[in-house]
PDB file of N, CA and C in Angstrom:
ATOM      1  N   UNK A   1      86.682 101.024  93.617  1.00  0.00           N
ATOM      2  CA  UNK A   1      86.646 101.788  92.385  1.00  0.00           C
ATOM      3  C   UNK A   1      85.772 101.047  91.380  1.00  0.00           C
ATOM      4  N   UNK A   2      84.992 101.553  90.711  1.00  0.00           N
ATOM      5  CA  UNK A   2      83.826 101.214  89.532  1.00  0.00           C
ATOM      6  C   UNK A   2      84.093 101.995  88.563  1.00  0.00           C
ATOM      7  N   UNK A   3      85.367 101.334  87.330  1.00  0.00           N
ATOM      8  CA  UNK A   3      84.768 101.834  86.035  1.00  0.00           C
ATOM      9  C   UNK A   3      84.003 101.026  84.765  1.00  0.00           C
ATOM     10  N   UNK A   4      83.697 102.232  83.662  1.00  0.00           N
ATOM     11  CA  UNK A   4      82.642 101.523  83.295  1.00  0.00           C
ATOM     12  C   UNK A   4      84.250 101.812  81.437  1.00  0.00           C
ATOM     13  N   UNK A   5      84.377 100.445  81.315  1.00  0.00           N
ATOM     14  CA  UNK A   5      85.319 100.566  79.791  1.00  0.00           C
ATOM     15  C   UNK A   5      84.712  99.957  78.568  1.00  0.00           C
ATOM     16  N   UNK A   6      85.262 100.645  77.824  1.00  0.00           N
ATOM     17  CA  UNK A   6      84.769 100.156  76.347  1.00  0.00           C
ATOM     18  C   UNK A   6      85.686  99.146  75.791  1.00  0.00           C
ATOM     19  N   UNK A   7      84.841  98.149  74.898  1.00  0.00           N
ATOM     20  CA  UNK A   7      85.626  97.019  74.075  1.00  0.00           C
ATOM     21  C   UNK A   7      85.536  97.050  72.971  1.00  0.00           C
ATOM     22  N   UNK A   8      86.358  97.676  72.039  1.00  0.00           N
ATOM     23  CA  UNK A   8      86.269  97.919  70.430  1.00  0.00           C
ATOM     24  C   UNK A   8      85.704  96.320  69.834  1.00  0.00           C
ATOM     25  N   UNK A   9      85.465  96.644  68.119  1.00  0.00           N
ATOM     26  CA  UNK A   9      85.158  95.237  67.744  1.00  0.00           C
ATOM     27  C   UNK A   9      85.928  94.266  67.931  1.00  0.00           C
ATOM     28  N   UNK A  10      87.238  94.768  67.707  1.00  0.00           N
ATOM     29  CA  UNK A  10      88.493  93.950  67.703  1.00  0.00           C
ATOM     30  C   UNK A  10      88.516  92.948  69.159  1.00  0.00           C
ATOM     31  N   UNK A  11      87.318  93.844  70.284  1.00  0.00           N
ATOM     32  CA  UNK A  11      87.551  93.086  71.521  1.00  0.00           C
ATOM     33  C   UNK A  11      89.270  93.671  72.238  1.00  0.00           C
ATOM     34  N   UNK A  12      89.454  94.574  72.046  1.00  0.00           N
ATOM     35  CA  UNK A  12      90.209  95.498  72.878  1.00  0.00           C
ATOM     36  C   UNK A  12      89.796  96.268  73.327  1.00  0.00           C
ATOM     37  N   UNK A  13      90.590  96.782  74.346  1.00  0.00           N
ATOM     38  CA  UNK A  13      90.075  97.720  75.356  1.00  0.00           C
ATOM     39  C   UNK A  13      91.203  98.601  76.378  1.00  0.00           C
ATOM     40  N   UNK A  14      91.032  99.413  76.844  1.00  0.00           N
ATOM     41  CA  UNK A  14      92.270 100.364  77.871  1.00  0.00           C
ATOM     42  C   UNK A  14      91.947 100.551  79.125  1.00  0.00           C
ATOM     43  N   UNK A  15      92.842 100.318  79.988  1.00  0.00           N
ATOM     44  CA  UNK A  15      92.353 100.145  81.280  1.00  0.00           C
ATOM     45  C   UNK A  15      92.680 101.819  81.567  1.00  0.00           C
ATOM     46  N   UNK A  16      91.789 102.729  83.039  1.00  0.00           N
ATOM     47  CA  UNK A  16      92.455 103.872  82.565  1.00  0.00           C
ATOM     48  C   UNK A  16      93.470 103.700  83.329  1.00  0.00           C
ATOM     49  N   UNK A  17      94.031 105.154  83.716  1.00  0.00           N
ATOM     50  CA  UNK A  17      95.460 105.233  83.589  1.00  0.00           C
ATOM     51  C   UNK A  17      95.557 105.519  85.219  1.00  0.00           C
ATOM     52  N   UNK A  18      94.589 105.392  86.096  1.00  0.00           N
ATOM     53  CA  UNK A  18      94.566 105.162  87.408  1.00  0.00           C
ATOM     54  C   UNK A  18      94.627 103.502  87.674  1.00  0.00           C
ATOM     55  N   UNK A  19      94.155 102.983  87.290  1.00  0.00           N
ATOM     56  CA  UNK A  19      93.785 101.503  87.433  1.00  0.00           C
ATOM     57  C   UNK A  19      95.048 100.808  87.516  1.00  0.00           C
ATOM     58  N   UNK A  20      96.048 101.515  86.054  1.00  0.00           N
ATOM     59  CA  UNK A  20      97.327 100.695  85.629  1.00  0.00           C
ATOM     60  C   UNK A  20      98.145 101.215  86.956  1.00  0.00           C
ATOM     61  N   UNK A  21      98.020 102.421  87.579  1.00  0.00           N
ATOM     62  CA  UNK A  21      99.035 103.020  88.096  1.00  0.00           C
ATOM     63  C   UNK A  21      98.662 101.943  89.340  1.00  0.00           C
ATOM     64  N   UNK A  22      97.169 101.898  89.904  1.00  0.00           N
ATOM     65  CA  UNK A  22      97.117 101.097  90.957  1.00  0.00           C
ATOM     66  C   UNK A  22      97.742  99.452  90.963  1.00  0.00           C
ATOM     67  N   UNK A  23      97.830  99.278  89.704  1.00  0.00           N
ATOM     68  CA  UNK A  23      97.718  97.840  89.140  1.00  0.00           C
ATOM     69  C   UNK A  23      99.427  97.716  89.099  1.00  0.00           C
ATOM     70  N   UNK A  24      99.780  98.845  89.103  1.00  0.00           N
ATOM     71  CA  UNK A  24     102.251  99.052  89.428  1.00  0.00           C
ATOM     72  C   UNK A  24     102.469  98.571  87.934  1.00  0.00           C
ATOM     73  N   UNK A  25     101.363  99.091  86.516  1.00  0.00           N
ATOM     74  CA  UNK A  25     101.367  98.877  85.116  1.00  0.00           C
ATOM     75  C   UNK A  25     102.233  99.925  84.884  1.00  0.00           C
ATOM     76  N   UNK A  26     103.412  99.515  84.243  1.00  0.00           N
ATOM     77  CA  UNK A  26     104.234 100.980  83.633  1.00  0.00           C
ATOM     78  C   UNK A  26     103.986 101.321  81.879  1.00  0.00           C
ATOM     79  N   UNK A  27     104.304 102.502  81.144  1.00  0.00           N
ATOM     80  CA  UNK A  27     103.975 102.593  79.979  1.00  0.00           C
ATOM     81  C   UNK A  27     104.401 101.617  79.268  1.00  0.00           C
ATOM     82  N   UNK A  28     104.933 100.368  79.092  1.00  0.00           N
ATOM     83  CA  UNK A  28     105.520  99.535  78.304  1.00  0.00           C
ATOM     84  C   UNK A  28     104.509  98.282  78.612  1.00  0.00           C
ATOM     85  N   UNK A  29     103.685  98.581  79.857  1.00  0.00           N
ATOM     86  CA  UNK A  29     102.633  97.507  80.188  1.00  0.00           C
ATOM     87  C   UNK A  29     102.828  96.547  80.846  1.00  0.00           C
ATOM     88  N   UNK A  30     101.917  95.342  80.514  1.00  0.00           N
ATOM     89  CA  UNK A  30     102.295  94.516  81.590  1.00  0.00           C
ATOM     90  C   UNK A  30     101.678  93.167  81.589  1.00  0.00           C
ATOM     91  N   UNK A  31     101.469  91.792  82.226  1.00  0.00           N
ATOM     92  CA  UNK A  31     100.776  91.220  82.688  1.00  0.00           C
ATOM     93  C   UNK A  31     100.124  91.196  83.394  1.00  0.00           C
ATOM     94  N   UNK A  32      98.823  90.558  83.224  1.00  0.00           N
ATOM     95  CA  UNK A  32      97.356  90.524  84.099  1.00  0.00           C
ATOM     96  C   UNK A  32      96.762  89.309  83.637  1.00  0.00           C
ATOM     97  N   UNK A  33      96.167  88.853  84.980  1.00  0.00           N
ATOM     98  CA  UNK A  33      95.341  87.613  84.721  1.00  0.00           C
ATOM     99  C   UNK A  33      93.746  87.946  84.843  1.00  0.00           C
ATOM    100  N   UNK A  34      93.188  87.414  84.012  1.00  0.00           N
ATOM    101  CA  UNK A  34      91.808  87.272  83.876  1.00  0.00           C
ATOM    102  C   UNK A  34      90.930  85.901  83.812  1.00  0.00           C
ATOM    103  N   UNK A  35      89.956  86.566  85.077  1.00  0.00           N
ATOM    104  CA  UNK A  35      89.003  85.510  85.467  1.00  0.00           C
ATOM    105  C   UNK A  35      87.436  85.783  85.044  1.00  0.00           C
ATOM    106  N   UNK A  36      86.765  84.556  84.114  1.00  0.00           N
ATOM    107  CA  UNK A  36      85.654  85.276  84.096  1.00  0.00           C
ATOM    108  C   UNK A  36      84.232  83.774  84.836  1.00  0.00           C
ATOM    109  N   UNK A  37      84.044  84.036  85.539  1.00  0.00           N
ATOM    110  CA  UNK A  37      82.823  82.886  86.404  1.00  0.00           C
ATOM    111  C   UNK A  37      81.612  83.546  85.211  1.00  0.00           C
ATOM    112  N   UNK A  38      81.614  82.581  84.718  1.00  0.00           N
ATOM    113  CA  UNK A  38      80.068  82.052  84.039  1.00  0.00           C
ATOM    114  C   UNK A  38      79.030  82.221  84.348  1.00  0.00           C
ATOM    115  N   UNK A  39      78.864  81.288  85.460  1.00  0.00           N
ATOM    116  CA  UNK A  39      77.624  81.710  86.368  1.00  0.00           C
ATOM    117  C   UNK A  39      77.014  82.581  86.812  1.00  0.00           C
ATOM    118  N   UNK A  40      77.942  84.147  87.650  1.00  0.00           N
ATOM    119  CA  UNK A  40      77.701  84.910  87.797  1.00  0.00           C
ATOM    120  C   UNK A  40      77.824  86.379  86.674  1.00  0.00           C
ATOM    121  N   UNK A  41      78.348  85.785  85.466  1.00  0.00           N
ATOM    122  CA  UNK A  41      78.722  86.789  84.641  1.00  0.00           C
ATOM    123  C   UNK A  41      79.790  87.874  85.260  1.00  0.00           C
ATOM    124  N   UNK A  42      80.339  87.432  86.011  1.00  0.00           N
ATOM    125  CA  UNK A  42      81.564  88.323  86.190  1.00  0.00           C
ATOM    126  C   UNK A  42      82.816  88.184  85.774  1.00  0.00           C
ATOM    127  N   UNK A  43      83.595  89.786  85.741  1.00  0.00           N
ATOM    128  CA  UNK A  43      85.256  89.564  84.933  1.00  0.00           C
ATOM    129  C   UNK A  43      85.984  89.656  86.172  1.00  0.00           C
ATOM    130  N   UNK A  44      86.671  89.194  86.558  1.00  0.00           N
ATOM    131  CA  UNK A  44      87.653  89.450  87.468  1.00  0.00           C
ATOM    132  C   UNK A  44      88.855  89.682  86.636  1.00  0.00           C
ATOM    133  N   UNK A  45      90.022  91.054  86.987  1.00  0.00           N
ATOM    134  CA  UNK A  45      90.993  91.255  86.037  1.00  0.00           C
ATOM    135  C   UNK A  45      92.270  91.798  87.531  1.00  0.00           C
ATOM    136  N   UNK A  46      93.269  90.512  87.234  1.00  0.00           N
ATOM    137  CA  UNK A  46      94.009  90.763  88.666  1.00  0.00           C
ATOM    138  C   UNK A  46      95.802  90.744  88.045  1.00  0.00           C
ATOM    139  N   UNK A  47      96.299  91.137  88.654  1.00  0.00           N
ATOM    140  CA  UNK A  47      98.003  91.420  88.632  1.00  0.00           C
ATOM    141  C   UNK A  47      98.538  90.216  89.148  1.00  0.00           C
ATOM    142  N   UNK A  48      98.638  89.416  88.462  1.00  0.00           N
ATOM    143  CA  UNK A  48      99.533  87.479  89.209  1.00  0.00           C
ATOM    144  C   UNK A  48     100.285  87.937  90.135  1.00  0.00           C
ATOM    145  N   UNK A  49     100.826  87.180  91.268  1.00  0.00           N
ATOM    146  CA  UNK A  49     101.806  87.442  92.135  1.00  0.00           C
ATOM    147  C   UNK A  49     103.344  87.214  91.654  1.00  0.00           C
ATOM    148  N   UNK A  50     103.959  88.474  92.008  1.00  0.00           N
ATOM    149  CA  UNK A  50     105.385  87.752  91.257  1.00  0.00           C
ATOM    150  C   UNK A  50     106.357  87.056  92.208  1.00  0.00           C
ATOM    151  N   UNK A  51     106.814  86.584  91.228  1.00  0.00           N
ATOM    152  CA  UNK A  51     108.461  85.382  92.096  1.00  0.00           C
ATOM    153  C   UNK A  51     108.666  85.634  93.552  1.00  0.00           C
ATOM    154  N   UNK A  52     108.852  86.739  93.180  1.00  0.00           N
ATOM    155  CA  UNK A  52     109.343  87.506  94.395  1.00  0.00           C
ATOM    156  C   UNK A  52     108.557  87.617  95.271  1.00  0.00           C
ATOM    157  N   UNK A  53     107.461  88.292  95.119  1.00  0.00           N
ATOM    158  CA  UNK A  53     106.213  87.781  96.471  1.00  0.00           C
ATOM    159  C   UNK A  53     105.798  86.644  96.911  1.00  0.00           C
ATOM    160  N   UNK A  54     106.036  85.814  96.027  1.00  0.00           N
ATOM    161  CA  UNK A  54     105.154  84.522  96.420  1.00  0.00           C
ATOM    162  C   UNK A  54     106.465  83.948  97.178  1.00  0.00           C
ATOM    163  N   UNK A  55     107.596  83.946  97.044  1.00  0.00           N
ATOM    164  CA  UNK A  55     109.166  83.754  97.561  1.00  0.00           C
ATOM    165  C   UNK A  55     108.547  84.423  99.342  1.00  0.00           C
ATOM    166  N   UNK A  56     108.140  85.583  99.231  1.00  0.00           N
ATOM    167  CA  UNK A  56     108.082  86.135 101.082  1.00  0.00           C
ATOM    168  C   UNK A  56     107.065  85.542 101.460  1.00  0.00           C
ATOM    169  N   UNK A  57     105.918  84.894 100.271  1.00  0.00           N
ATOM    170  CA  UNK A  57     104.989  84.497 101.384  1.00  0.00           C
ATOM    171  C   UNK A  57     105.091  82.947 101.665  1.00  0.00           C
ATOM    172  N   UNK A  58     106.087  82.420 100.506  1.00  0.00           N
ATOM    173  CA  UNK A  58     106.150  80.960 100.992  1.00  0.00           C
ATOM    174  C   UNK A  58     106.760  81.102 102.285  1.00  0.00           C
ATOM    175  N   UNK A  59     107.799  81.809 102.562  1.00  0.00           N
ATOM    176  CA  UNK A  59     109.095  81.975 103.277  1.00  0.00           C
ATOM    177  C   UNK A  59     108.487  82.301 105.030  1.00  0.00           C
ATOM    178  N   UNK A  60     107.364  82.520 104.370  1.00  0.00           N
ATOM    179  CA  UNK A  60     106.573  83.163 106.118  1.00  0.00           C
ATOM    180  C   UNK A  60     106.589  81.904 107.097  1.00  0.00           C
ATOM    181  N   UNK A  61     106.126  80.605 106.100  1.00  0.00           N
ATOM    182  CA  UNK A  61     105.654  79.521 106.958  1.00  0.00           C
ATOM    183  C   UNK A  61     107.279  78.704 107.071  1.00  0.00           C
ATOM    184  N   UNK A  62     108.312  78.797 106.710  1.00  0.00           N
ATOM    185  CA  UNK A  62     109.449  78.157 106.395  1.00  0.00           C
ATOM    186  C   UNK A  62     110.181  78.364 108.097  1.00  0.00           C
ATOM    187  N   UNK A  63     110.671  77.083 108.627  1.00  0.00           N
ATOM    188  CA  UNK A  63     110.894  77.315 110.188  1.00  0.00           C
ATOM    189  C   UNK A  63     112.782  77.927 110.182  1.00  0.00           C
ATOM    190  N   UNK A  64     112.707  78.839 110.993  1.00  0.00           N
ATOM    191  CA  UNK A  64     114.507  79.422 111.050  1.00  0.00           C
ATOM    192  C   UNK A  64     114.916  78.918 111.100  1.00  0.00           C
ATOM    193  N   UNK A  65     116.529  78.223 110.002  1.00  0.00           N
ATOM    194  CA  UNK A  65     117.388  77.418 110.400  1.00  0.00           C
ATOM    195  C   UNK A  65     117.632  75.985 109.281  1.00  0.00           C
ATOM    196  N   UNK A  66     115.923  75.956 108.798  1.00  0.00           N
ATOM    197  CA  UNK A  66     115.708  74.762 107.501  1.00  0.00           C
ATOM    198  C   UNK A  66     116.422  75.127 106.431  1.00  0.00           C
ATOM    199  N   UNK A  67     117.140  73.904 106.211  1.00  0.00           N
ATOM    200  CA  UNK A  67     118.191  73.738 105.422  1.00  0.00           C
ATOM    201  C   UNK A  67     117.538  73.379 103.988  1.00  0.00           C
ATOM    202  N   UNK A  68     117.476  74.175 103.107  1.00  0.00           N
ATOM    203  CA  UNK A  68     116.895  74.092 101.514  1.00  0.00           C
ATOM    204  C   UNK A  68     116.891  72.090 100.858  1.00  0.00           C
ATOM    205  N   UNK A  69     115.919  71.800 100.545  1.00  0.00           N
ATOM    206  CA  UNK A  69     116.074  70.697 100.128  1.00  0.00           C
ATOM    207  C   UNK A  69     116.683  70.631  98.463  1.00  0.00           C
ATOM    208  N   UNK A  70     117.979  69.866  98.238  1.00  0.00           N
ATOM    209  CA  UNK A  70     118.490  70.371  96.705  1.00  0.00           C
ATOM    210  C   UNK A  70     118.283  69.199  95.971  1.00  0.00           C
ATOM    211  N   UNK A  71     118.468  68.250  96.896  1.00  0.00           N
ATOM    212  CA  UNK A  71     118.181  66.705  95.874  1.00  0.00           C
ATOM    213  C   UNK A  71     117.226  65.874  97.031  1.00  0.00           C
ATOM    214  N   UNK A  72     115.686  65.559  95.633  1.00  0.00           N
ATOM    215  CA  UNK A  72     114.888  64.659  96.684  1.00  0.00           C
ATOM    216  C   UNK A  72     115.155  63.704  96.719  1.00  0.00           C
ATOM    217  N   UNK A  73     116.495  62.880  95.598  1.00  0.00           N
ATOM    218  CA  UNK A  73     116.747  61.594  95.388  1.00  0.00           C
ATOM    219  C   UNK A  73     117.508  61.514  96.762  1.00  0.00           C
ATOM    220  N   UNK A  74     118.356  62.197  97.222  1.00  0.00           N
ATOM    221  CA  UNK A  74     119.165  61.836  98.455  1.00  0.00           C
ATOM    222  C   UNK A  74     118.795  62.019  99.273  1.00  0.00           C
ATOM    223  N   UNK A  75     118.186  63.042  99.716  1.00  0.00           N
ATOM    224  CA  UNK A  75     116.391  63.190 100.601  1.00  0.00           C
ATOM    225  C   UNK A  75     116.075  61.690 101.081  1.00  0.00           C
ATOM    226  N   UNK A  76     114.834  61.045  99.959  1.00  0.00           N
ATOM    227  CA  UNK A  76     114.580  60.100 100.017  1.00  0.00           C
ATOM    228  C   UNK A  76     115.288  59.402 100.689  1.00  0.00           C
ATOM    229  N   UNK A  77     116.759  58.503  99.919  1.00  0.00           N
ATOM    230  CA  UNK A  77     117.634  57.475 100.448  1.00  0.00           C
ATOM    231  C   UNK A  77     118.065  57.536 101.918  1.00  0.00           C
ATOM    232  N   UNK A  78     118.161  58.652 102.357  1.00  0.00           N
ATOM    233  CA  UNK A  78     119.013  59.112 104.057  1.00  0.00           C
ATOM    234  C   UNK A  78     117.548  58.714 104.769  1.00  0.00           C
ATOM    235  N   UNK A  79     116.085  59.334 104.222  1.00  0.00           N
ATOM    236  CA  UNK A  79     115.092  58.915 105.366  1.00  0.00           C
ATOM    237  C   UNK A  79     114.368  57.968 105.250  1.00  0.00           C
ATOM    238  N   UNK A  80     114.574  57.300 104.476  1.00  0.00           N
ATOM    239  CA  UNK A  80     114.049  56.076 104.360  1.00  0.00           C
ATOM    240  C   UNK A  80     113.741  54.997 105.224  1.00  0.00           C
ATOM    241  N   UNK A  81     112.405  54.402 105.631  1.00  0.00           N
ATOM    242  CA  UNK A  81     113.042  53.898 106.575  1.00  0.00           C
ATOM    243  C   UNK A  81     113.230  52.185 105.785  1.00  0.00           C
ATOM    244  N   UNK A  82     113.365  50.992 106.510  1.00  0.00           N
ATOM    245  CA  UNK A  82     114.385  50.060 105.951  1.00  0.00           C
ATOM    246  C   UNK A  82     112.778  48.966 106.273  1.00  0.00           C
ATOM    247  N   UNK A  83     112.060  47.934 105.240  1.00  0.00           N
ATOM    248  CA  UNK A  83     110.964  47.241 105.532  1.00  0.00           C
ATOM    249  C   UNK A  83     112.184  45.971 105.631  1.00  0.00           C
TER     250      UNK A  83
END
């Protein structure tokens, strides 16, 4: 998709109302991160990953059965090995 948006003086602007819908923006709005590379003069304008996704995709590489680490102090002390 290629649109072309306007930026008032103020430097605001409206994304349209396909973009937000693609973007899962509801009328109350939302967060978005923006990237702009210098070099190439480009905006990149992206939806952060939330908690929750980044939770299934850590969880992909996590082996069945690993027991949550809750304290690294006791972590540490149990594997330690002894110089």
């Amino acid at each position: 998709m290629n649109k072309i948006i306007t930026v008032t003086r103020k430097g605001q602007t409206t994304l349209p109302a396909e973009v937000r819908a693609q973007l899962g923006l509801g009328k109350s709005g939302g967060v978005l991160q923006l990237e702009f590379n210098e070099r190439s003069g480009t905006l990149t304008i992206t939806k952060p990953v939330s908690l929750t996704e980044l939770s299934k995709r850590i969880s992909r590489h996590i082996k069945p059965g690993t027991k949550p680490l809750r304290n690294v102090d006791e972590y540490y002390q149990a594997n330690r090995q002894n110089k």
